[in-house]
Protein backbone atom coordinates (compact mmCIF):
# COMPACT_ATOMS: atom_id res chain seq x y z
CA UNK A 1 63.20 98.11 75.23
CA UNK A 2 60.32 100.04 76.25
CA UNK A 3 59.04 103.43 77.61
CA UNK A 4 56.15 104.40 78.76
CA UNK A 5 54.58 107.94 77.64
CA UNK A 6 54.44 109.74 80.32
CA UNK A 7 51.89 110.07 82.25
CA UNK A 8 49.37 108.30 79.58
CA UNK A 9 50.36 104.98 80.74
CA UNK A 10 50.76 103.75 76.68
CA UNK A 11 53.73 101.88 76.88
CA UNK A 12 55.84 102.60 73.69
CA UNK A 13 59.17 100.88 72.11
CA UNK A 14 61.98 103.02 73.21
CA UNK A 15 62.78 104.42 69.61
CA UNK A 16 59.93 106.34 67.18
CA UNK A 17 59.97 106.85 63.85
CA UNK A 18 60.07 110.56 62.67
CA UNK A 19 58.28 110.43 59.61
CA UNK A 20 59.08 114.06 58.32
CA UNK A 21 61.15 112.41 55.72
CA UNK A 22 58.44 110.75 54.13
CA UNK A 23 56.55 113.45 53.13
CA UNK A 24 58.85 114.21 50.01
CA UNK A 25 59.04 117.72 49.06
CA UNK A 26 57.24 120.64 49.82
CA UNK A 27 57.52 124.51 50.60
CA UNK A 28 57.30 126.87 53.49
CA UNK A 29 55.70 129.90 52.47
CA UNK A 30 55.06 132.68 54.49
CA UNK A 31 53.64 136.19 52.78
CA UNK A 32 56.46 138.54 51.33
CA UNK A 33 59.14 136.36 51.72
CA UNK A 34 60.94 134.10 49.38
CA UNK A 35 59.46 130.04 49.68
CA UNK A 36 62.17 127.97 50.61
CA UNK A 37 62.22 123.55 50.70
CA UNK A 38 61.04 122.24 53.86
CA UNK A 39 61.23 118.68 52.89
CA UNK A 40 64.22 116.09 52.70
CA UNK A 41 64.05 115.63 48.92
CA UNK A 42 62.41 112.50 46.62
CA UNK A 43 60.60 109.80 47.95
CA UNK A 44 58.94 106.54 47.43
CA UNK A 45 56.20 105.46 48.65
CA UNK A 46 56.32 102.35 48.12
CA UNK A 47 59.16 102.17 50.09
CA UNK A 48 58.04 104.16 52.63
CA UNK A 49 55.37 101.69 53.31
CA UNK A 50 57.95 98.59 53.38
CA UNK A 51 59.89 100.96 55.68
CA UNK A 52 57.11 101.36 57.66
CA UNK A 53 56.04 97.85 58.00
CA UNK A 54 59.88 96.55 59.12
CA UNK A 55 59.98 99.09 62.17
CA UNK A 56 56.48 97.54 62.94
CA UNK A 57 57.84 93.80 62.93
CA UNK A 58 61.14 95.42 64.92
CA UNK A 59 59.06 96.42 67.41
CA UNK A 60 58.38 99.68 66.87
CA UNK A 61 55.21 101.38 67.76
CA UNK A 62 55.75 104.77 68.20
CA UNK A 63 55.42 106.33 64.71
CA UNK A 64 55.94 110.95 65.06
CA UNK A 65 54.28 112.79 62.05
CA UNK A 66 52.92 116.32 61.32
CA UNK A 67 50.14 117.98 58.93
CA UNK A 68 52.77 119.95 57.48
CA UNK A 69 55.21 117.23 56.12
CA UNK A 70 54.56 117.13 52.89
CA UNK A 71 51.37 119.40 53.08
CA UNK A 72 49.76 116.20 54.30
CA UNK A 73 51.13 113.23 52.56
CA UNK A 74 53.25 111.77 55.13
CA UNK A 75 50.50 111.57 57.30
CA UNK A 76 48.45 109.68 54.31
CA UNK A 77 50.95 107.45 53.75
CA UNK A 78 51.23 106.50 57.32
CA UNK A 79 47.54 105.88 57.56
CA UNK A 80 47.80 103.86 54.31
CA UNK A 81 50.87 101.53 56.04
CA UNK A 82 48.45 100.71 59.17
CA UNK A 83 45.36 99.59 57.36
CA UNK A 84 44.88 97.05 59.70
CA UNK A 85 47.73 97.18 62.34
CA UNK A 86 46.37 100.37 63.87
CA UNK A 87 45.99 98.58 67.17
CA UNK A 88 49.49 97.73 67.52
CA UNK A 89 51.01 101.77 67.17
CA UNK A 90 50.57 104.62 68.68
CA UNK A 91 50.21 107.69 66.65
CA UNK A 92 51.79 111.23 67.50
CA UNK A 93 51.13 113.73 64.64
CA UNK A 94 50.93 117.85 64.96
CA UNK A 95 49.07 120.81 64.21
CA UNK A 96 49.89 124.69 64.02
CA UNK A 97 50.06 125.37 60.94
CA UNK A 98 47.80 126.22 57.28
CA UNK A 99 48.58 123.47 55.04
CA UNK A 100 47.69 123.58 51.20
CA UNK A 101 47.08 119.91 50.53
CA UNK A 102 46.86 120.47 46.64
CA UNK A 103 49.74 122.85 46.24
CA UNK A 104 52.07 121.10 49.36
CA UNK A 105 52.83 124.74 50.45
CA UNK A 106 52.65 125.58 54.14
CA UNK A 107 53.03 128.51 56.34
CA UNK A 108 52.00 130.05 59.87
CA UNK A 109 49.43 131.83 61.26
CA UNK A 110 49.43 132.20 64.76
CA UNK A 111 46.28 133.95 65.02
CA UNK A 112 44.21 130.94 63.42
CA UNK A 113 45.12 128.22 65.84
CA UNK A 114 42.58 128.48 68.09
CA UNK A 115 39.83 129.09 65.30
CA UNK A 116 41.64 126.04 63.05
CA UNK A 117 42.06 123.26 65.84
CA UNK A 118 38.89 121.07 65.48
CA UNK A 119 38.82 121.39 61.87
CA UNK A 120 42.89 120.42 62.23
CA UNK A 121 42.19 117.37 63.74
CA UNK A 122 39.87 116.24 61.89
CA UNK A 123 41.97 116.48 58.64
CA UNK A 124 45.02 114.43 60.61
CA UNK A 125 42.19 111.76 61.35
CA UNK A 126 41.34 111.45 57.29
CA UNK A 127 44.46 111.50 56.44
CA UNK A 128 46.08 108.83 58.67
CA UNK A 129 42.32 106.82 58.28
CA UNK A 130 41.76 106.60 62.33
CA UNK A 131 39.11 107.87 64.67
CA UNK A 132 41.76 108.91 67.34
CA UNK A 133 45.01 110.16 67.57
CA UNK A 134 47.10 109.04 70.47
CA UNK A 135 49.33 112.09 71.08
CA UNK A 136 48.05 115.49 69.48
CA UNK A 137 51.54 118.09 69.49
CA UNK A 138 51.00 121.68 68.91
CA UNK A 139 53.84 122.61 66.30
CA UNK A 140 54.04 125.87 66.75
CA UNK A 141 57.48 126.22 68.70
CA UNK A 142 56.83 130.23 70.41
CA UNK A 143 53.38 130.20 70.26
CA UNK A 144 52.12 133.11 73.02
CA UNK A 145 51.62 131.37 76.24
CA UNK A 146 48.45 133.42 76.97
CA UNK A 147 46.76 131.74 73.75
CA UNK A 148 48.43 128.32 74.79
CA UNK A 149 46.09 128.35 78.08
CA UNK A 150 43.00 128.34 75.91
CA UNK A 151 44.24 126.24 73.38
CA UNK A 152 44.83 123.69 76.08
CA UNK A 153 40.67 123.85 77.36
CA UNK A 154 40.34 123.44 73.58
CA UNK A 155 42.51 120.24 73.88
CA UNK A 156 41.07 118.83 76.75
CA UNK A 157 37.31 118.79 75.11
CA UNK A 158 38.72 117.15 71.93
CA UNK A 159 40.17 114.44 74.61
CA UNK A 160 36.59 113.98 76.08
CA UNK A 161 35.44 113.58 72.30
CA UNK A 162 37.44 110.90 71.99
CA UNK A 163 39.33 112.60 68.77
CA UNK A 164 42.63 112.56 71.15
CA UNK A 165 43.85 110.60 73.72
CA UNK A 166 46.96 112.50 75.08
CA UNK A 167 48.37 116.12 73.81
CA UNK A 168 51.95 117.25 73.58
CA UNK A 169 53.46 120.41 72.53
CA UNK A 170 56.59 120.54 69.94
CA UNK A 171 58.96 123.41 71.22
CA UNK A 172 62.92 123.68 72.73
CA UNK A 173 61.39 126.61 75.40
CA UNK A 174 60.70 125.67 78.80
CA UNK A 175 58.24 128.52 80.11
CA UNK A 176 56.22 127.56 77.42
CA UNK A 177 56.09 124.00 77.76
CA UNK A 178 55.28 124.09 81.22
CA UNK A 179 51.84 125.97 80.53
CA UNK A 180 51.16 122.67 78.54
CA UNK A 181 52.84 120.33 81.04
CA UNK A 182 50.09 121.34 84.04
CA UNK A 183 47.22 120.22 82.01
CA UNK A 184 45.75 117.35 82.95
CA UNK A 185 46.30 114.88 79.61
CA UNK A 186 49.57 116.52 78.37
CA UNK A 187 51.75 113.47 78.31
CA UNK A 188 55.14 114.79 76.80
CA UNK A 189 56.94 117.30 75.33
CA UNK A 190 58.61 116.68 71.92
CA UNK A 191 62.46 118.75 71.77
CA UNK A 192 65.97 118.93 70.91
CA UNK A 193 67.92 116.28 72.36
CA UNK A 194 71.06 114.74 70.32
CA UNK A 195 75.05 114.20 71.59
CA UNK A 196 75.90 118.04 70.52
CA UNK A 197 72.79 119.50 72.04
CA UNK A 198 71.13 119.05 75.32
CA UNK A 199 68.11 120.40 77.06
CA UNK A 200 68.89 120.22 80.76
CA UNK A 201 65.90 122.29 81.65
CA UNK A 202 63.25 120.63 79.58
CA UNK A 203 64.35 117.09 80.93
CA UNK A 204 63.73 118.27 84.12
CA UNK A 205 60.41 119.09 83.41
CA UNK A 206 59.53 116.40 82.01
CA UNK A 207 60.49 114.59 85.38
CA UNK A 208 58.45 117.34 87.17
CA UNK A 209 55.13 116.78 85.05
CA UNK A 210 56.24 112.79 84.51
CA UNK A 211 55.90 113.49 80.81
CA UNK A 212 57.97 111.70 78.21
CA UNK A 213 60.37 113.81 76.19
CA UNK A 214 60.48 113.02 72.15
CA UNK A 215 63.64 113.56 70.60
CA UNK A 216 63.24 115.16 67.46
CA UNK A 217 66.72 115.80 65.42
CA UNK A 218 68.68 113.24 67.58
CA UNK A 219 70.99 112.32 63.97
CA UNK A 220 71.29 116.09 63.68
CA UNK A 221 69.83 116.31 60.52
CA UNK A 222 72.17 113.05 59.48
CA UNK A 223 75.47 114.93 60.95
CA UNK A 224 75.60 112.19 63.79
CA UNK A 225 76.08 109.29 61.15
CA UNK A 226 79.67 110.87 60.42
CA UNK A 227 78.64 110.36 56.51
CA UNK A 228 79.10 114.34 55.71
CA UNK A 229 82.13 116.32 54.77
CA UNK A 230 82.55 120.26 54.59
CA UNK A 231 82.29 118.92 50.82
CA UNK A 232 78.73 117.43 51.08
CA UNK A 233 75.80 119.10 48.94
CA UNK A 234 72.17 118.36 48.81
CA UNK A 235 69.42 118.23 46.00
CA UNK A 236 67.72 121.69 46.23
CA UNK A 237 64.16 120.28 47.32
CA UNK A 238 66.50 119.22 50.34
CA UNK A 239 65.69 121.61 53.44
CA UNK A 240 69.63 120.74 53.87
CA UNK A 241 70.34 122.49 50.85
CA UNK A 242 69.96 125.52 52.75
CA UNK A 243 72.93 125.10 54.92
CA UNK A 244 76.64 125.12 54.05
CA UNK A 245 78.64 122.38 55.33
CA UNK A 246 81.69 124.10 55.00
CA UNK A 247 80.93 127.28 56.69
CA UNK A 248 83.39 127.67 59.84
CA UNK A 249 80.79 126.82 62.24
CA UNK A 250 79.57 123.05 60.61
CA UNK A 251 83.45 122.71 59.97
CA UNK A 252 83.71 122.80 63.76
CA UNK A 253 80.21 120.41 64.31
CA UNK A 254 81.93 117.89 61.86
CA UNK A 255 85.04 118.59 63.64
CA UNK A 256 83.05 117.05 67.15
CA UNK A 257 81.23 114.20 65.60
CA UNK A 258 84.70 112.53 64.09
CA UNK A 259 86.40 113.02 67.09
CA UNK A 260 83.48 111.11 68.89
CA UNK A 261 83.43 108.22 65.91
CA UNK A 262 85.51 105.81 68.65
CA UNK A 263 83.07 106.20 71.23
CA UNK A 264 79.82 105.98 69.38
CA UNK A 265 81.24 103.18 67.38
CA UNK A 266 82.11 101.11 70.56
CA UNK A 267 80.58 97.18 71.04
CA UNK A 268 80.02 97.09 67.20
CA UNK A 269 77.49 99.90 66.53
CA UNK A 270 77.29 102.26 63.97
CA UNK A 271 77.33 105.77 64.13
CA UNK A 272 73.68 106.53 64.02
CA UNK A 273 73.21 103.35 66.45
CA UNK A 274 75.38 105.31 69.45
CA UNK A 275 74.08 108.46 68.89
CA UNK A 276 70.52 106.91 69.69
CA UNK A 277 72.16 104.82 72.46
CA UNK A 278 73.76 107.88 74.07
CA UNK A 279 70.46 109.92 74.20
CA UNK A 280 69.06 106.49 76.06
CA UNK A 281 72.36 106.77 78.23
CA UNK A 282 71.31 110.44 79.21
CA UNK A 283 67.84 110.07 80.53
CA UNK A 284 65.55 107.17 80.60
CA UNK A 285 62.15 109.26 79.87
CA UNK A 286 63.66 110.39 76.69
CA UNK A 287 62.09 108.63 72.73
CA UNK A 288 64.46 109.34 69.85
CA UNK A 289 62.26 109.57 66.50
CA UNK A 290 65.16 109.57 63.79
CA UNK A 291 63.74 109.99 60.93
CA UNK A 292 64.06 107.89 57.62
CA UNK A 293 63.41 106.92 53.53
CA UNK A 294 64.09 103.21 53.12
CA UNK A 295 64.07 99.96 54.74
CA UNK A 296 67.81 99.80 55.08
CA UNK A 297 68.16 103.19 57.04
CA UNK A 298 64.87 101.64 59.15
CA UNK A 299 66.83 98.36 60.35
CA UNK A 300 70.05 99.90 61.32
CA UNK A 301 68.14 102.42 63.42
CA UNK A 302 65.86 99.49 64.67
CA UNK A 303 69.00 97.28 65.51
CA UNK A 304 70.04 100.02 68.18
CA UNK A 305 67.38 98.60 70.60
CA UNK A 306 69.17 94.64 71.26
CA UNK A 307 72.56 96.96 72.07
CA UNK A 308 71.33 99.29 74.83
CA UNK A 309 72.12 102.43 76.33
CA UNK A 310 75.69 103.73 76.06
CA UNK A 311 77.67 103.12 79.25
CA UNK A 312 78.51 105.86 81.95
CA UNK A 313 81.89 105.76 80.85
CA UNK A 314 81.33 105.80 77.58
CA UNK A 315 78.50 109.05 78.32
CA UNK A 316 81.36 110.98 80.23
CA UNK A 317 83.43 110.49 76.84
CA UNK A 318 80.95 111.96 74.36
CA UNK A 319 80.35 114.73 77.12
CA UNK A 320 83.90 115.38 77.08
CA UNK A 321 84.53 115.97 73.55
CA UNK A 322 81.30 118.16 72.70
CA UNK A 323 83.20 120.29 75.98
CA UNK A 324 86.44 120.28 74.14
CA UNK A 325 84.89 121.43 71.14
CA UNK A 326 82.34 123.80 72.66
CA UNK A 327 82.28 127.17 70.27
C-alpha cells in the first residue's frame, strides 16, 4: 500500500514509523516549573536499529522523528540505521524547540524560532548524517500565526538551498495550519487522528491544499492495543507515568476501546493492526506513524499493510461505539 505526500509527489508506504520512542528518556524543562519525562522510558539501540531495518525490508519508507526526542538521539540513531539505504526513505523530522544535546533536557521558546531555524536544520542534518531532509515540520503546536508567515519565507529559502525538500507543520489547529498549507512546498500537516479522536476539519484541509495528513498518536499512546487496565503503571522516565489510568475519565476511554475489541479484531488482526486499518478506512490521504521499541512491536504494525483498510461496515461500527461512549 502506498500514499503519496501530498502535493510533493514522494510516494510513501501507507504506514510511518514514529520514532519518538526511540529516543529513550529525556526531560521537558521549561523555567520555574517542575521538569517532568517526555520520553517513553529505556531503550536499546541496538534494537532500535534491527527495528529500524525490518520496517525498511516491510516496506516502509516513511520514517517521523523530531530534535527533541531524546534531546537528539533518536534522530542519531535513525541516521546511524540508514548508512547506506538513505535513498530508499524519506525522512520527516521537526524543529521548534531548544534542545540540550548533552543534558537531553528540552523546552520552548517561541521567540527564538525564527532566529534558531537555519542553525536547527542544520543540527537535524548531522544528526541523521544527510544533506536533505524530505519533510521539515514545525513542532511548535500554537505557534502565533503572524510569526508562522515569516517562518514560512524562511522555509521556502532553505527549500531553494536544497537543505529541505517539502515542509509540514505539527499542530491539531486548523487556522493555523492553513497559514502553512498556502505555501507553495508545504506538503502535509502532521495531527491527531486515532478511532477515539477525529479531526474533521483538518482532513478537509488537507483535501483543500492536497496535503497528506500524518497521524501522530493513532495507538493512543498504546490505549488502542487493549493491553492497559485502570490497574496499569509506568516506569517514571515514562511520559505515561504522568497519567492515571484509573481516573474516571481513562476508565471510560478503556471502557470504548474493549467494547470495540470485536470490531478491530475482525479478519484476524490484532488490536493495534485495526486501529491502523480504521484510520486507512477513514480517509485515504491520511499516514499513521505508530510509534515503537523492538522488532516484534515493528512487524505486527508492518503486517497491517497485506490486510487493508477496515470495511464501511466495519467503520460505521467503531463510529458507533466511540458515539455510545461519547463523555
Amino acid at each position: 500500500m502506498l500514499r503519496r505526500l501530498g502535493k510533493s509527489g514522494l510516494e510513501v508506504s501507507s504506514l510511518g514509523m514514529g520514532c519518538w520512542a526511540i529516543g529513550g528518556p529525556w526531560q521537558w524543562i521549561e523555567p520555574d516549573e517542575d521538569p517532568f519525562p517526555a520520553g517513553w522510558g529505556k531503550i536499546d539501540d541496538d534494537e532500535s536499529i534491527r527495528a529500524i531495518h525490518t520496517a525498511l525490508d516491510a516496506g516502509i519508507t516513511l520514517f517521523d522523528t523530531a530534535a527533541n526526542y531524546g534531546a537528539g538521539h533518536s534522530e542519531r540513531v535513525l541516521g546511524q540505521a540508514l548508512k547506506g539505504r538513505r535513498s530508499e526513505v524519506v525522512i520527516a523530522t521537526k524543529f521548534g524547540h531548544i534542545v540540550n544535546e548533552d543534558r537531553k533536557h528540552v523546552h520552548s521558546d517561541d521567540s527564538q524560532i525564527i532566529a534558531n531555524v537555519k542553525n536547527d536544520v542544520e543540527n537535524s542534518l548531522r544528526r541523521l548524517q544527510t544533506d536533505y531532509i524530505d519533510l521539515y515540520q514545525l513542532h511548535a503546536w500554537d505557534y502565533d500565526p503572524a510569526l508562522a508567515l515569516e517562518l514560512r519565507g524562511l522555509l521556502e529559502e532553505l527549500v531553494q538551498e536544497g537543505k529541505i525538500r517539502w515542509y509540514g507543520w505539527s499542530t491539531d489547529l486548523v487556522d493555523h495550519a492553513k497559514v502553512f498549507a498556502e505555501g507553495e512546498h508545504c506538503a502535509a500537516i502532521q495531527f491527531r487522528i486515532n478511532a477515539l479522536f477525529d479531526n474533521q476539519e483538518m482532513r478537509a484541509l488537507c483535501a483543500d491544499f492536497d496535503l497528506a495528513g500524518v497521524n501522530k498518536d493513532p495507538l493512543y499512546r498504546g490505549v488502542l492495543t487493549g493491553k492497559f487496565t485502570p490497574q496499569s503503571t509506568f516506569p517514571e522516565d515514562d511520559i505515561r507515568s504522568r497519567g492515571d489510568f484509573s481516573d474516571e475519565r481513562m476508565r471510560r476511554r478503556l471502557a470504548t476501546v474493549e467494547a470495540m475489541r470485536e470490531v478491530l479484531t475482525s479478519g484476524g488482526r490484532t488490536m493495534a493492526q485495526g486501529a491502523i486499518a480504521y484510520i486507512w478506512g477513514l480517509d485515504q490521504r491520511m499516514i499513521p506513524i505508530p510509534g515503537f521499541k523492538t522488532v516484534k512491536q515493528v512487524k505486527e504494525n508492518a503486517a497491517s499493510m497485506e490486510l487493508g483498510p477496515l470495511t464501511e461496515a466495519e467503520m460505521q461500527q467503531v463510529q458507533s461505539i466511540v458515539e455510545e461512549h461519547s463523555e
